[in-house]
Protein backbone atom coordinates (compact mmCIF):
# COMPACT_ATOMS: atom_id res chain seq x y z
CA UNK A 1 0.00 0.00 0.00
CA UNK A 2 1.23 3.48 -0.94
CA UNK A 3 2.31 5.81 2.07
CA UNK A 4 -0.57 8.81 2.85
CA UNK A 5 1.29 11.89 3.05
CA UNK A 6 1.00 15.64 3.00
CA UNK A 7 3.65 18.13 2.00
CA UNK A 8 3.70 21.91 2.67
CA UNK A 9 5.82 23.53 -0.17
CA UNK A 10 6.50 26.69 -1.80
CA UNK A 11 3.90 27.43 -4.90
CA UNK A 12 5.08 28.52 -8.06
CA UNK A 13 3.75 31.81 -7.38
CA UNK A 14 5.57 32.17 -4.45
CA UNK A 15 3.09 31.05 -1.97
CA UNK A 16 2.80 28.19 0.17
CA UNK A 17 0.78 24.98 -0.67
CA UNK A 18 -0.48 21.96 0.67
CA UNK A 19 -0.04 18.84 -1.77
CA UNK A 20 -0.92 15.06 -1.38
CA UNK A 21 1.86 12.99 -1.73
CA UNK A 22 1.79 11.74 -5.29
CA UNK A 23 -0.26 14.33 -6.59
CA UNK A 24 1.25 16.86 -9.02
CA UNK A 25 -2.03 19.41 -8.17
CA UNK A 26 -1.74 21.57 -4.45
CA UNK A 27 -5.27 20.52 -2.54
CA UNK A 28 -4.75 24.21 -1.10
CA UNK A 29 -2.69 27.38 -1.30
CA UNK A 30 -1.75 29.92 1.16
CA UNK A 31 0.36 33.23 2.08
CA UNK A 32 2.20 32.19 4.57
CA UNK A 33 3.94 28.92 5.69
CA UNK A 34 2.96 28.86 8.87
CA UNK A 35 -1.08 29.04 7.57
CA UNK A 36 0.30 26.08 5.26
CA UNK A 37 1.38 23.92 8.14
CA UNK A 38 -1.52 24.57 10.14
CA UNK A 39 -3.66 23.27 7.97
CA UNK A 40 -1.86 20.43 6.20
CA UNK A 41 -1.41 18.97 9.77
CA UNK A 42 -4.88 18.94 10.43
CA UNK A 43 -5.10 17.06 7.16
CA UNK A 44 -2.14 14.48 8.12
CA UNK A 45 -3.73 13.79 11.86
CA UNK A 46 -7.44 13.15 10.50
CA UNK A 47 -5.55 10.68 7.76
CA UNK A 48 -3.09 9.28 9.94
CA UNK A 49 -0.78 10.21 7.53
CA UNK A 50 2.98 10.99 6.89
CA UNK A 51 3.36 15.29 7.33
CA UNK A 52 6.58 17.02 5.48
CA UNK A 53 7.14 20.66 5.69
CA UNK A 54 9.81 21.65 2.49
CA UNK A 55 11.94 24.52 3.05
CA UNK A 56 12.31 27.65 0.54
CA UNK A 57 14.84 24.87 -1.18
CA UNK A 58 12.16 22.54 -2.04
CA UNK A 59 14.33 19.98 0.75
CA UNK A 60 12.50 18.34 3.33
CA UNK A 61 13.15 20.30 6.86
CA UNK A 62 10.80 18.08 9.26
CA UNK A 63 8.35 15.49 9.21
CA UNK A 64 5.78 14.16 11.22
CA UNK A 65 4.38 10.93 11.59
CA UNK A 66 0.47 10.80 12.44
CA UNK A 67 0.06 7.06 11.26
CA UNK A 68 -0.63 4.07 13.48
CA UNK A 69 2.15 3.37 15.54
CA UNK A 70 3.14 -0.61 14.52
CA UNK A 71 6.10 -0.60 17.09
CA UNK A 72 4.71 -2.36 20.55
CA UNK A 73 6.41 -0.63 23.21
CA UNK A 74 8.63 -1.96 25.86
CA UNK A 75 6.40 -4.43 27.97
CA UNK A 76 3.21 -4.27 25.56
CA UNK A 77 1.92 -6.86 24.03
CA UNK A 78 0.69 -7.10 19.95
């Protein structure tokens, strides 16, 4: 199965969008970064999705995991 992601990049125009991973289309564009990331990590939790925030350089600065957690921690049981 594919990884869900979302990824907050810079827009051709010099905004900031919000882009499915795979997609070639932003879902949504905004002014600022920060307005990006606010809402593409709403996006990622309700999905339980991967969450990348690009840098002005188009490289990947931080992600964010919002996926089910498949790792049992120390003394739980799966």
């Amino acid at each position: 199965m594919a990884e869900k992601s979302q990824h907050v990049m810079r827009g051709s125009d010099g905004g900031w969008i919000v882009r499915k991973g795979g997609s070639d289309k932003a879902t949504k564009r905004f002014e600022t970064q920060e307005d990006a990331i606010k809402w593409g990590q709403d996006v990622a939790k309700r999905q339980h999705a991967e969450f990348y925030i690009h840098g002005v350089d188009g490289k990947i600065r931080e992600k964010k995991s919002y996926g089910e957690d498949r790792t049992p921690h120390r003394g739980e049981k799966r």
